[in-house]
Protein backbone atom coordinates (compact mmCIF):
# COMPACT_ATOMS: atom_id res chain seq x y z
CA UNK A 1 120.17 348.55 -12.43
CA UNK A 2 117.37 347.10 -11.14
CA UNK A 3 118.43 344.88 -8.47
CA UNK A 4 120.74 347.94 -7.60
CA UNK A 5 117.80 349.55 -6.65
CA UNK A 6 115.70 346.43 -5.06
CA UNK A 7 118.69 346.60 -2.87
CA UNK A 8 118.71 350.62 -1.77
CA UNK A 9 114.96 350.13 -0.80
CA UNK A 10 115.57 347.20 1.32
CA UNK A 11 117.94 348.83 3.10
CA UNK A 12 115.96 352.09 3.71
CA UNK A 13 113.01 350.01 5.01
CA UNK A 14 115.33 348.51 7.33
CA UNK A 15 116.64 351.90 8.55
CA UNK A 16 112.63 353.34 8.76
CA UNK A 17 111.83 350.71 11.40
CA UNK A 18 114.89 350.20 13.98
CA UNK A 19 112.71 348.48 16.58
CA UNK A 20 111.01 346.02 14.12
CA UNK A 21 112.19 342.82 15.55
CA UNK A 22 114.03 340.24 13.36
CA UNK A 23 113.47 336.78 13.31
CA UNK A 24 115.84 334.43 15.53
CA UNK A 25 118.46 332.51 13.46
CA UNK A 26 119.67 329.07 14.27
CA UNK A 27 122.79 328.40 14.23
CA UNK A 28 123.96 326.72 11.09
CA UNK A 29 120.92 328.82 9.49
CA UNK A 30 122.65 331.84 9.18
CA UNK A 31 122.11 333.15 5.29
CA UNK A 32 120.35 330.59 4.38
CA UNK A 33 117.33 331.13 1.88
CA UNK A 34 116.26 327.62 2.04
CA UNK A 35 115.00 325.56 4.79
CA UNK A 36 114.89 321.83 3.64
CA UNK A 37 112.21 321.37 6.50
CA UNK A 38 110.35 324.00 5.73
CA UNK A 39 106.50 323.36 4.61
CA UNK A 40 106.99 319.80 5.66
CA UNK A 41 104.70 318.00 7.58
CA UNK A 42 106.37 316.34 11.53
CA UNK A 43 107.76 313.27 11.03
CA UNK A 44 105.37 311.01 12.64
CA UNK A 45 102.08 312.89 10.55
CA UNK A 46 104.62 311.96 7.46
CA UNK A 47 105.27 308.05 8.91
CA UNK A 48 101.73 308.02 9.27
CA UNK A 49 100.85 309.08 5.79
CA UNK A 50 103.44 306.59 4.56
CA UNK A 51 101.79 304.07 6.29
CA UNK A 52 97.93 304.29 5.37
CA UNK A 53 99.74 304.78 1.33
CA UNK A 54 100.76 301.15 1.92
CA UNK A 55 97.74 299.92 3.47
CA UNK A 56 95.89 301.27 0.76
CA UNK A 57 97.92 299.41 -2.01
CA UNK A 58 95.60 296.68 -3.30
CA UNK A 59 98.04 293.94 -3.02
CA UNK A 60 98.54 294.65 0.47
CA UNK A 61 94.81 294.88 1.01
CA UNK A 62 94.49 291.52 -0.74
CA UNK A 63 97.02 289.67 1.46
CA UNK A 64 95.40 290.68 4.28
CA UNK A 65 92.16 289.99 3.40
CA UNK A 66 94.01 286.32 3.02
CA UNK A 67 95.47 286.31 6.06
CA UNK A 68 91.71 287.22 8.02
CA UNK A 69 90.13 284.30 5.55
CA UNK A 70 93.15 281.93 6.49
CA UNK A 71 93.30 282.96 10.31
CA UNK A 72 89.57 282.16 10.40
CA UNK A 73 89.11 278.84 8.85
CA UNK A 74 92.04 277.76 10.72
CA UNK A 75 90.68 279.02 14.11
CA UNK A 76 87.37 277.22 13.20
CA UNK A 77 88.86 273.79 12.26
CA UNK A 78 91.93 273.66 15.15
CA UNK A 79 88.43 274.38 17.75
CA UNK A 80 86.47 271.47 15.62
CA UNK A 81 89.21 269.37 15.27
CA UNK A 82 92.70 269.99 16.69
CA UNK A 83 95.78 272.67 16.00
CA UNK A 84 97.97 271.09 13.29
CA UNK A 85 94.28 270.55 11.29
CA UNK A 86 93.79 274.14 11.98
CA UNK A 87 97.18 275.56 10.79
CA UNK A 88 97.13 273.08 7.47
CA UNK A 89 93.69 274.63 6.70
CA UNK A 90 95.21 278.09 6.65
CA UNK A 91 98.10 277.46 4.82
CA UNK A 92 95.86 275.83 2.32
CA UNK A 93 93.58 278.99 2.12
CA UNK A 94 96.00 280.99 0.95
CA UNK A 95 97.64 278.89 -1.49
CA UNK A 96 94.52 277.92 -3.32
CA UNK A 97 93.42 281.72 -3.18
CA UNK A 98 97.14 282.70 -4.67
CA UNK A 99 96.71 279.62 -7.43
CA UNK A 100 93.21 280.96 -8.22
CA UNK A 101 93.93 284.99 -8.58
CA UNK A 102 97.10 283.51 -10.90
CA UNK A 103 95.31 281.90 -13.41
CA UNK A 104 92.54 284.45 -13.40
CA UNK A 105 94.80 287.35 -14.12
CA UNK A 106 97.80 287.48 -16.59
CA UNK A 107 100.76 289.64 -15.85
CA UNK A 108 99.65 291.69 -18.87
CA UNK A 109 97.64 294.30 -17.02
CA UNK A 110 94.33 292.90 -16.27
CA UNK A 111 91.64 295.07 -16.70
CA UNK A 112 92.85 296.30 -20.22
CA UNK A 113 92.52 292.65 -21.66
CA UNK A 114 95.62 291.42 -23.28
CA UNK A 115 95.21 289.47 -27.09
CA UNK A 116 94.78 285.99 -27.48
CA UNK A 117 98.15 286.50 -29.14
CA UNK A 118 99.75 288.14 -26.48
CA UNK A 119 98.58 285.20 -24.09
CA UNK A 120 99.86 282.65 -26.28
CA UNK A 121 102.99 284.41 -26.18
CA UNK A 122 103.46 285.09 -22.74
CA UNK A 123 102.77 281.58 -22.05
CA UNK A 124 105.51 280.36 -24.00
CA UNK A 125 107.99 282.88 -21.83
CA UNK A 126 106.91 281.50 -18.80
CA UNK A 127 108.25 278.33 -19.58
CA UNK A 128 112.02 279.81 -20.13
CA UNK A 129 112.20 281.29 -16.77
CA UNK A 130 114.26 278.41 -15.79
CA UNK A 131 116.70 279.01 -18.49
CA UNK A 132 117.49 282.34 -17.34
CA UNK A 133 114.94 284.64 -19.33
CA UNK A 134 113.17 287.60 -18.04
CA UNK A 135 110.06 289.09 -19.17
CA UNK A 136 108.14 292.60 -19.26
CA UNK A 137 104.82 292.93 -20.77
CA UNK A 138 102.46 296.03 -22.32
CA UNK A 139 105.63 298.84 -21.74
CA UNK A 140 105.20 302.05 -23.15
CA UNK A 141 107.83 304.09 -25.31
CA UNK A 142 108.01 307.31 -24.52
CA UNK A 143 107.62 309.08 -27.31
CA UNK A 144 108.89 312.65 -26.35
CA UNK A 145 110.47 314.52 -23.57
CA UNK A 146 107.53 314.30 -21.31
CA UNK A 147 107.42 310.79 -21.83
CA UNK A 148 103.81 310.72 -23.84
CA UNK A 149 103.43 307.94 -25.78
CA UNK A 150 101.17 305.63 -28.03
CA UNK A 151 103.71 302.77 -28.79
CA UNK A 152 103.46 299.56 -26.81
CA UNK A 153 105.84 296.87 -26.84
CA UNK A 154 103.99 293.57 -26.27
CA UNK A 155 106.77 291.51 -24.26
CA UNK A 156 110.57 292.63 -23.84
CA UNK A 157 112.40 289.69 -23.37
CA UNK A 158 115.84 289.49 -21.60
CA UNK A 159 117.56 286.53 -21.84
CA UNK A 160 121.20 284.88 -22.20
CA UNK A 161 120.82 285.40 -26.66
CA UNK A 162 120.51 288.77 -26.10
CA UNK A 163 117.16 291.52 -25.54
CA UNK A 164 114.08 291.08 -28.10
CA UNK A 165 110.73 293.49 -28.48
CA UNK A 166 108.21 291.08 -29.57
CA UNK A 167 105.19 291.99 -30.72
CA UNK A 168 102.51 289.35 -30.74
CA UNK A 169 100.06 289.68 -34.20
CA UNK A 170 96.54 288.06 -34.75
CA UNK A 171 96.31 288.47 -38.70
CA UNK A 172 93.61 286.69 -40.73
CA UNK A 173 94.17 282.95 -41.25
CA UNK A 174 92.91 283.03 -44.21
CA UNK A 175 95.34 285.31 -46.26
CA UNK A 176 98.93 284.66 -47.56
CA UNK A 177 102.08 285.90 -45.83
CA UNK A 178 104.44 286.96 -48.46
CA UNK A 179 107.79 288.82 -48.14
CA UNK A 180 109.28 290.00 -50.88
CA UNK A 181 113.32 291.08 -51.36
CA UNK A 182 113.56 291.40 -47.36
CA UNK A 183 111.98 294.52 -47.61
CA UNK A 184 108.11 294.11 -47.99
CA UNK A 185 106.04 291.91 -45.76
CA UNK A 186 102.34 291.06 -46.91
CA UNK A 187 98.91 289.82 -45.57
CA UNK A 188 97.03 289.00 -48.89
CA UNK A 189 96.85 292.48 -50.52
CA UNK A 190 97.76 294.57 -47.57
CA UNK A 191 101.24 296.17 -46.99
CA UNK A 192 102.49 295.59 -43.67
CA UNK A 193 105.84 298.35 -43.92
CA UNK A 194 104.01 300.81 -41.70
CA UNK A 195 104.05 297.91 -38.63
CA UNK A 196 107.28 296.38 -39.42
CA UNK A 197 108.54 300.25 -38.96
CA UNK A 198 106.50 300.62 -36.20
CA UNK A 199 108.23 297.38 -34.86
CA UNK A 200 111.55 298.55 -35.31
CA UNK A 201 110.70 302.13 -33.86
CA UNK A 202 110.08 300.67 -30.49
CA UNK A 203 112.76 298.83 -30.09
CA UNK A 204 114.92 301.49 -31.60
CA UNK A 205 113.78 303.56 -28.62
CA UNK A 206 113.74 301.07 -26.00
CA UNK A 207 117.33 300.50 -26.95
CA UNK A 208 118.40 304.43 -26.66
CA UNK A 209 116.73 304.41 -23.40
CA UNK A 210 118.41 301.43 -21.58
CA UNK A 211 121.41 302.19 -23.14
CA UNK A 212 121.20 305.52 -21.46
CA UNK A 213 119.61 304.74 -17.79
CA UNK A 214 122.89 301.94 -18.01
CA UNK A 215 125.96 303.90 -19.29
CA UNK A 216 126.89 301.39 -22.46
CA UNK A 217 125.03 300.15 -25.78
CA UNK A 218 122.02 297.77 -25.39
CA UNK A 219 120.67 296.74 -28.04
CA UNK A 220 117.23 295.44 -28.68
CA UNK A 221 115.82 293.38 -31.93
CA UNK A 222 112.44 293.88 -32.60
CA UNK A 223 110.08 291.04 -34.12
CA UNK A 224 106.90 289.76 -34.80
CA UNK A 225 105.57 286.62 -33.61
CA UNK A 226 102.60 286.08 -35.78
CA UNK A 227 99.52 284.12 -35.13
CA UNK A 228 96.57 283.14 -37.66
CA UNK A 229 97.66 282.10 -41.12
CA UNK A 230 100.62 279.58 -42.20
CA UNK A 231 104.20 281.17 -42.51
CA UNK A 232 106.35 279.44 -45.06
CA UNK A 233 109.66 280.19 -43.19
CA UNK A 234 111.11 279.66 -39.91
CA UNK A 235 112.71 283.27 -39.02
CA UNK A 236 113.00 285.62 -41.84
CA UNK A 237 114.20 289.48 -41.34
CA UNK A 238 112.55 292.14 -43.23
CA UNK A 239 113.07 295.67 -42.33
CA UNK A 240 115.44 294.33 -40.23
CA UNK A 241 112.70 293.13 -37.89
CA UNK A 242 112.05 289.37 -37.29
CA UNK A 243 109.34 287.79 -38.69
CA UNK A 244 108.00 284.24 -37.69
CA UNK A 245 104.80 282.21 -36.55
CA UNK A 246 104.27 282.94 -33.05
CA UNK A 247 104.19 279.34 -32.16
CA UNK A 248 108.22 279.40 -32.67
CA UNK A 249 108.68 281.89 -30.10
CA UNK A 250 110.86 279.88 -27.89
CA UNK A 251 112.45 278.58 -30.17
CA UNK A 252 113.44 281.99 -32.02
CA UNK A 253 114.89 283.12 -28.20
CA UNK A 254 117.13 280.48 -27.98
CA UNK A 255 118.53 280.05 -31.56
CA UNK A 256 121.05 282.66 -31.10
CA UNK A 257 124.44 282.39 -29.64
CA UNK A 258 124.43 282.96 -25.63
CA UNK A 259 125.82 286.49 -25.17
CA UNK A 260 124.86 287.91 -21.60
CA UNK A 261 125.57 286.26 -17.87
CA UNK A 262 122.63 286.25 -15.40
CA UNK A 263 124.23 289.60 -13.66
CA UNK A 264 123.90 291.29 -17.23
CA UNK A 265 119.97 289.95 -17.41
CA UNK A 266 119.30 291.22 -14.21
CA UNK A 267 120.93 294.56 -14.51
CA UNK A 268 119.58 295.29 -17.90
CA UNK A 269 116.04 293.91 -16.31
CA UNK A 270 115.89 296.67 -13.91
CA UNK A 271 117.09 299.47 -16.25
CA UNK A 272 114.23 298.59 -18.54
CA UNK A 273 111.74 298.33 -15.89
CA UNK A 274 112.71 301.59 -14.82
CA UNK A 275 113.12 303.49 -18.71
CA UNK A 276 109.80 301.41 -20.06
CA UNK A 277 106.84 302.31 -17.42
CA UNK A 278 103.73 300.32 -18.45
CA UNK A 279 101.29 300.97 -20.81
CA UNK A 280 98.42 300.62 -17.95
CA UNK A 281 99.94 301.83 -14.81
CA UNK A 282 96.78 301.18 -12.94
CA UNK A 283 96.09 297.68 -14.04
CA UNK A 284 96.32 295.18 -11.04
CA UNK A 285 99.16 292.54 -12.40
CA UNK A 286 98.34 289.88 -9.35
């Protein structure tokens, strides 16, 4: 009833004012109640916006700031000396100023510090890029429908055995590691089932999530690569999580069979990177 009558009064305002002019419709516009360019800005105020976004991205700031540094020096030494001096100077600049921001910064975000495990471990999946493995560090898991979350998976690895959350662990070298019945893990007196669940949580999630953003079942094995005090085995699974001294990581990558192609890495890759935002989205990874 009452959109009968939002109806009757529209029409008998229409009828009250005859002259009232009406708006000119375009053709193609014709009972249309949406206007896809309506409220937008013209296109070059929106090409211009687009462009200052990317010249205020900080890598793009720093390469140019690289480029001015290189473009001087060069111009300096090819007036001092001679041209091909000149343009070997500049190259140089920039490499040495690429090699130096690279071993100051880790591609765990930077300004939230990552572990001295989480180094460790990182360094050790650097070396497999050859082999074909891929590598995202500090992701979140979303842990509701708006995507709020306090779980962090230190590194998901992607490689040809298959896709691992590893968590890199500093415990105290000075206590035991004990598992008992593949279901309890222990640090001298302390319980470790709430991590180990923790553990498998994440990767339980990042699993569901890939699997989803890709259309088929992905699944992820979560594990701890422990750091600190001696561990008696070489990969034992409790909770179903893996648990082994973090100085086996590469080796614990590669023990199992080889199960996915490089297309498969690749495509799972960029489904995770796109399902797994990171945990400091505005830590500067160069």
């Amino acid at each position: 009833m009452a959109s009968v009558e939002r109806g009757e009064s529209t029409q008998t305002s229409t009828r009250e004012h005859p002259d009232e002019e009406r708006p000119i419709e375009l053709p193609g516009e014709e009972g249309s109640a949406e206007r896809p360019d309506e409220g937008r800005p013209p296109r070059r105020r929106r090409e211009q916006a687009a462009i200052g976004g990317r010249i205020s991205d900080p890598q793009i700031q720093r390469w140019m700031i690289r480029a001015g540094a290189a473009a001087v020096l060069g111009l300096l030494f090819a007036i001092i000396f001679e041209i091909r001096i000149g343009l070997a100077v500049a190259v140089l600049t920039v490499i040495v100023d690429v090699v130096r921001r690279s071993r100051q910064h880790s591609s765990v975000e930077a300004w939230r510090k990552p572990s001295v495990a989480e180094r460790r471990t990182e360094r050790q999946l650097r070396g497999m890029e050859k082999a074909g493995y891929r590598a995202l560090h500090a992701r979140a898991v979303p842990r509701d429908e708006e995507g709020v979350s306090d779980g962090q998976i230190d590194h998901l690895v992607i490689g040809p055995t298959g896709v691992y959350a590893v968590d890199s662990e500093k415990w105290d070298k000075r206590l035991p590691v004990r598992a008992l019945s593949h279901r309890k893990l222990f640090l001298g007196p302390f319980n470790k089932k709430e991590r180990l669940d923790e553990a498998r949580w994440e990767a339980d999630q990042a699993s569901k999530l890939i699997s989803a953003e890709l259309g088929y079942e992905v699944p992820v094995q979560p594990s701890l690569a422990i750091y600190g005090p001696a561990i008696s085995w070489k990969v034992l699974m409790v909770r179903n999580v893996d648990v082994y001294s973090g100085g086996r990581a590469r080796n614990y990558l590669r023990r199992r069979p080889k199960i996915l192609t490089a297309v498969d890495i690749e495509r799972i890759y960029n489904a995770a990177e796109r399902v797994l935002p990171p945990k400091y989205p505005d830590a500067d990874p160069d």
